[in-house]
Protein backbone atom coordinates (compact mmCIF):
# COMPACT_ATOMS: atom_id res chain seq x y z
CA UNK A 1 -9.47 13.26 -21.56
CA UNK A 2 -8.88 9.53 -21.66
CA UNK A 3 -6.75 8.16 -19.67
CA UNK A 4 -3.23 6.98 -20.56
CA UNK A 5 -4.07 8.25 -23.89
CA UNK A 6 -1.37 10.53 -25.24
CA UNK A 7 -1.54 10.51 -29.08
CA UNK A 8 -4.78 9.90 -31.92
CA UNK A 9 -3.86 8.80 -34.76
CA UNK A 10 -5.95 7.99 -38.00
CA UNK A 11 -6.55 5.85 -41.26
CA UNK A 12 -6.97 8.15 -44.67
CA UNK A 13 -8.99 6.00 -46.84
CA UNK A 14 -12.72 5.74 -45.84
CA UNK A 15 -11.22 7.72 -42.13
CA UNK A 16 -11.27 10.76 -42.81
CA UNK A 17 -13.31 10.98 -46.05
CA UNK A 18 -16.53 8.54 -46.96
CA UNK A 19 -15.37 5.87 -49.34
CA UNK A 20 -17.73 6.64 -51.70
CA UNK A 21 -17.38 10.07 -52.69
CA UNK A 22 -13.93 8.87 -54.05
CA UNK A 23 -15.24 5.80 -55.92
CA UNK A 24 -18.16 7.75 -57.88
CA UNK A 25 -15.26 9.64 -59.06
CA UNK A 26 -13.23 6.67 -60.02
CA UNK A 27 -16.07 5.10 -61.88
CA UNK A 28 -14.25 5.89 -65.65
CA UNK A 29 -11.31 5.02 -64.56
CA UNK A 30 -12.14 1.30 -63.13
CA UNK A 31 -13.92 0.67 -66.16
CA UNK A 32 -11.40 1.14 -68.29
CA UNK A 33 -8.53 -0.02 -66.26
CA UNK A 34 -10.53 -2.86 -65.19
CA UNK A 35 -8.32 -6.28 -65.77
CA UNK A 36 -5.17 -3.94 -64.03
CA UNK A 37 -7.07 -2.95 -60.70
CA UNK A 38 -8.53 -6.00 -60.07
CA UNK A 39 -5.63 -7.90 -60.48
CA UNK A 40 -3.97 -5.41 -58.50
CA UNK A 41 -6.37 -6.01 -55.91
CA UNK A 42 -6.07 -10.02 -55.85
CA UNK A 43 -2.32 -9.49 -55.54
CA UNK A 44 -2.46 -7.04 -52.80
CA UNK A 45 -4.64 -9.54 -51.01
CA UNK A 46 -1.85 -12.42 -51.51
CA UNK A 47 0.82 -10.46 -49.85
CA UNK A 48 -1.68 -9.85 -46.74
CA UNK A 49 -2.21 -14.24 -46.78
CA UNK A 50 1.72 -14.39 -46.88
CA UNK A 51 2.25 -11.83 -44.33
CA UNK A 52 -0.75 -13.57 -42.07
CA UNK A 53 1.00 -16.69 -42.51
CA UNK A 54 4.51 -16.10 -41.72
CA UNK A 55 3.29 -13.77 -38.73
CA UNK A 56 1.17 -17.38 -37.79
CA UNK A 57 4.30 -19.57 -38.54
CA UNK A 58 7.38 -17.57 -36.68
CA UNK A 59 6.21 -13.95 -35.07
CA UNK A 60 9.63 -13.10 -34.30
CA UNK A 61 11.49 -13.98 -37.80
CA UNK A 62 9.01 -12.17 -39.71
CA UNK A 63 11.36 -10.04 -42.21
CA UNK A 64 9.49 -7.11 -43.25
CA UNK A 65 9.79 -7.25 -47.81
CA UNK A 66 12.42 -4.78 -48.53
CA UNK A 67 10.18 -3.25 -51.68
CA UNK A 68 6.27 -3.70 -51.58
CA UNK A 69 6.05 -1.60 -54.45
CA UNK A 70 8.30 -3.75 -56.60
CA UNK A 71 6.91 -7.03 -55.20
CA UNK A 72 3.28 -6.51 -56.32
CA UNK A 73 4.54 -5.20 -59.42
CA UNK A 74 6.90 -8.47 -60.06
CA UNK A 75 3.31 -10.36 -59.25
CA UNK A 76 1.19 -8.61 -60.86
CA UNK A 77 2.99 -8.85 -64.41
CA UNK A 78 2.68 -12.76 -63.72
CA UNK A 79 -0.62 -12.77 -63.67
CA UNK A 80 -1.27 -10.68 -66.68
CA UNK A 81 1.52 -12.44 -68.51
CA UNK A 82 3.57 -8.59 -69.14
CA UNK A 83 6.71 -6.91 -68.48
CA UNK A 84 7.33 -6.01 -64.87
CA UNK A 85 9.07 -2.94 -65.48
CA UNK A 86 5.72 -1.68 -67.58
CA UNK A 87 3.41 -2.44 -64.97
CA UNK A 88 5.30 -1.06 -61.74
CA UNK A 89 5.03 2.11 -64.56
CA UNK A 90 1.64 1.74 -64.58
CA UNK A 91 0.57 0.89 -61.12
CA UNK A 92 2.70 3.97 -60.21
CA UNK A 93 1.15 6.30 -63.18
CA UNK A 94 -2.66 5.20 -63.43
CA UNK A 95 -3.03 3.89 -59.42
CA UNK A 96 -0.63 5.83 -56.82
CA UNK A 97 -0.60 9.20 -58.69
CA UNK A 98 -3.33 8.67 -61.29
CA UNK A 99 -6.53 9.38 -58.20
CA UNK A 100 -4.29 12.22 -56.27
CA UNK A 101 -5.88 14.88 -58.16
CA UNK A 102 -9.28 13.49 -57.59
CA UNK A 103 -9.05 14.36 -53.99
CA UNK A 104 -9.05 18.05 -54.75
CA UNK A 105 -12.78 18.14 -54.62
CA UNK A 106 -13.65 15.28 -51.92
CA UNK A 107 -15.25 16.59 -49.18
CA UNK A 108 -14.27 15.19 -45.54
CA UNK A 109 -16.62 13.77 -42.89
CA UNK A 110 -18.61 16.40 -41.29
CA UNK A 111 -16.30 17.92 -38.06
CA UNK A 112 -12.71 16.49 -39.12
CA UNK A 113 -11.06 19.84 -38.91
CA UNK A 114 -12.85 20.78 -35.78
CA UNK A 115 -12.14 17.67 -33.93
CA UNK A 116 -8.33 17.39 -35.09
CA UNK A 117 -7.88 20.65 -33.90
CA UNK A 118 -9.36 19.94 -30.52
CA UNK A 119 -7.41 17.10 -30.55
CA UNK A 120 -4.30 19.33 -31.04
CA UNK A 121 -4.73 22.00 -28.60
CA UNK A 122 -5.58 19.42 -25.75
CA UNK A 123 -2.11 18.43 -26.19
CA UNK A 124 -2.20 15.11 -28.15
CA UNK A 125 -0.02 14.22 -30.51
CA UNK A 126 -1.24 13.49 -34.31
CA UNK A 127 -0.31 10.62 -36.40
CA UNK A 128 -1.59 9.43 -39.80
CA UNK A 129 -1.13 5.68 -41.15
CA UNK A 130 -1.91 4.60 -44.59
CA UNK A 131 -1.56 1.55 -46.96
CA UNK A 132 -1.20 4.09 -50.17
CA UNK A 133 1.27 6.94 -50.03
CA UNK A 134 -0.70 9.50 -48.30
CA UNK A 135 1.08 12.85 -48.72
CA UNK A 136 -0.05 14.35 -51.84
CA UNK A 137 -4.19 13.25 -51.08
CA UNK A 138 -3.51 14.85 -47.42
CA UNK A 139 -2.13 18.27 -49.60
CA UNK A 140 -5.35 17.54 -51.50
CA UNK A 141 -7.52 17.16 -48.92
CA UNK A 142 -6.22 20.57 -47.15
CA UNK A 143 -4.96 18.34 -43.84
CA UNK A 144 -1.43 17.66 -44.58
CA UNK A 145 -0.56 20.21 -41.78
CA UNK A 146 -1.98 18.47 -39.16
CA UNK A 147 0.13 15.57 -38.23
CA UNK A 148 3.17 14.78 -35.90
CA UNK A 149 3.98 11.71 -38.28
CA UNK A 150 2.55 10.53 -41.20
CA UNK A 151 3.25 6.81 -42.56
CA UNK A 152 2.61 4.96 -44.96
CA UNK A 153 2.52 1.11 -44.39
CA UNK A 154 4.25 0.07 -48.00
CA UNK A 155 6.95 1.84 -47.13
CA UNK A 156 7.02 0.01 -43.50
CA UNK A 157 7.45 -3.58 -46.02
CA UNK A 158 4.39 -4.62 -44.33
CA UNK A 159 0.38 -4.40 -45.40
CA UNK A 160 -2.43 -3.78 -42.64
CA UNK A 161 -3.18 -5.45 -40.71
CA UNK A 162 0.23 -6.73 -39.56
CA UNK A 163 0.95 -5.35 -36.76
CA UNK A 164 4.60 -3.81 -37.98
CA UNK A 165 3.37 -0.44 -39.85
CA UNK A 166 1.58 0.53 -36.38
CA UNK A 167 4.68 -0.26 -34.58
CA UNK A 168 6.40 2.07 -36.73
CA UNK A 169 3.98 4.73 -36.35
CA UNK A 170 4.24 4.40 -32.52
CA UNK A 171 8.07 4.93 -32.88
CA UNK A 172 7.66 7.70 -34.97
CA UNK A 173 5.77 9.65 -32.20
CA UNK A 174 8.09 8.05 -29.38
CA UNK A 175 5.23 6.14 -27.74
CA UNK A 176 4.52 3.14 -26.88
CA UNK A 177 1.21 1.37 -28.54
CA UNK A 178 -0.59 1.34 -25.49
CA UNK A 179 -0.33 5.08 -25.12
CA UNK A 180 -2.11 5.78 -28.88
CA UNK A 181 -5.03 5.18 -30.22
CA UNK A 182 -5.82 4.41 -33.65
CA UNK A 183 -8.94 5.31 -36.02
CA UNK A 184 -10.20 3.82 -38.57
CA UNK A 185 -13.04 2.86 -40.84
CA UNK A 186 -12.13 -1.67 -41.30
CA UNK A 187 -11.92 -3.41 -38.73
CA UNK A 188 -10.02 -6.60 -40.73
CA UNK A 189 -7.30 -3.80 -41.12
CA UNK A 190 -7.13 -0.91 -38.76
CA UNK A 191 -9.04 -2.28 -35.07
CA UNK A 192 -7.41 -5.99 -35.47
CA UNK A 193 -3.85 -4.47 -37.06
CA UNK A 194 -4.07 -1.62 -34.48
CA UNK A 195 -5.07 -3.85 -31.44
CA UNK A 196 -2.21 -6.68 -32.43
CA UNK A 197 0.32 -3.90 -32.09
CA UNK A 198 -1.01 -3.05 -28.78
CA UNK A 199 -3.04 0.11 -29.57
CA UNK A 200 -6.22 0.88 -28.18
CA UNK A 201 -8.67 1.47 -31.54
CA UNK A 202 -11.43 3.50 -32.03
CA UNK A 203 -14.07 2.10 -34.78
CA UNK A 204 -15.40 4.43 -37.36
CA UNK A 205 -18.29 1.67 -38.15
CA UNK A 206 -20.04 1.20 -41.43
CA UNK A 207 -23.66 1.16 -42.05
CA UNK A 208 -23.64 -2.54 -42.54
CA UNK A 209 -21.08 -3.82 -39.91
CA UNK A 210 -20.17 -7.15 -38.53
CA UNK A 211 -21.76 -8.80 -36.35
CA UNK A 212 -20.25 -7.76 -32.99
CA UNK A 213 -20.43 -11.37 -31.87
CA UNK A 214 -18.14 -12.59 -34.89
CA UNK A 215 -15.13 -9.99 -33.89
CA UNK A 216 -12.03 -11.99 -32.48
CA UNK A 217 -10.90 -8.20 -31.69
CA UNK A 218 -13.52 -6.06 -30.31
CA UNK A 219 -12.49 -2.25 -30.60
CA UNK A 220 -12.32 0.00 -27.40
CA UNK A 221 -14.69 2.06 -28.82
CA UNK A 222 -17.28 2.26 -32.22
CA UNK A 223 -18.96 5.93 -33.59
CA UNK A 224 -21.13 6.63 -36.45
CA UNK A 225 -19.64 10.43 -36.70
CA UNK A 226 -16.80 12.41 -35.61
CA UNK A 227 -18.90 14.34 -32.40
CA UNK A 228 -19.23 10.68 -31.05
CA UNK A 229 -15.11 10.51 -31.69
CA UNK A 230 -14.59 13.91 -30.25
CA UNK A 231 -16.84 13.53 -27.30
CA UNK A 232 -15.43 9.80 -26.20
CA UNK A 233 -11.87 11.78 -26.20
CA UNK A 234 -12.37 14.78 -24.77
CA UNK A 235 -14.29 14.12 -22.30
């Protein structure tokens, strides 16, 4: 077992299940919904830039935005020149509950059951972090019973990879960082959001990764599949 390590906890998206076998499945969708999820996406990536630069500016005055959910709507509706109220509507209907029932029939990794429930009867706590709500894919998925905790970072008022929503999640289990370590599939958002919090991090790396020599972070530990995850811990 690794030392000082007392609880595991994990990304969803692209963590526990390969990114892609949810995107073939959102191909209709994204084609048809295409102006809303990209600018979706371009606003979700301006609240990370603010968040980066008032975390940059004054670390300890950062006040966490008291409704994500209504903030990105509010920006969004700018951008496509509509009513806010209709697109929170939509971004709720066709984004947040729209994919849940897609992740009825997406398969995890290979060994995610086996290795959370190692995990579980060594005596480590279980804790799930996600930037969408995560309950209903986890139901989905067949692992909502798994956890101690699980979190969702919107909810926090803070987007990976600010260091906040992992602070929560380390309260949640009544731990501090240093005694957790996080797993996840990006490094800009789970290893360096993780490791800024304190956390040790455990890399599930991607086929074509970063160069190791252009990480400012470099995680405590990188695997291809989750033997190589269950092995470094157990151990």
């Amino acid at each position: 077992m690794q030392n000082n390590i007392k609880a595991i906890t994990f990304d969803l998206d692209g963590t526990l299940y390969p990114n892609y076998r949810i995107n073939i499945k959102l191909i209709p969708f994204t084609l048809k919904q295409w102006r809303l999820l990209s600018t979706f996406g371009k606003v979700r990536k301006i609240i990370r830039q603010e968040q980066e630069k008032n975390l940059q500016d004054s670390p300890q005055l950062f006040a966490p935005c008291s409704d994500i959910y209504e903030y990105q709507a509010q920006m969004t509706a700018k951008i496509l020149s509509d009513n806010p109220e209709q697109i929170r509507e939509k971004i709720d209907r066709l984004i947040y509950r729209g994919w849940e029932p897609l992740f009825k029939t997406v398969k995890l990794f290979k060994g995610v059951h086996e290795t959370l429930e190692t995990f579980r009867k060594a005596g480590y706590k279980l804790g799930l972090m996600s930037d969408f709500p995560p309950e209903t894919k986890l139901k989905n998925l067949k692992v909502n019973d798994c956890w101690d905790t699980v979190q969702c970072s919107e909810r926090c008022g803070a987007l990976k990879p600010h260091p906040l929503p992992f602070i929560k999640l380390a309260q949640a289990l009544s731990l501090p960082p240093q005694n957790i370590l996080y797993v996840g599939n990006s490094y800009s958002y789970d290893v360096v959001g993780a490791a800024r919090a304190g956390m040790k991090t455990a890399w599930l790396k991607p086929a074509f990764a970063l160069n190791s020599k252009k990480m400012s972070i470099k995680p405590d530990f990188s695997f291809n599949n989750y033997r190589q995850l269950h092995d470094f811990v157990i151990r």
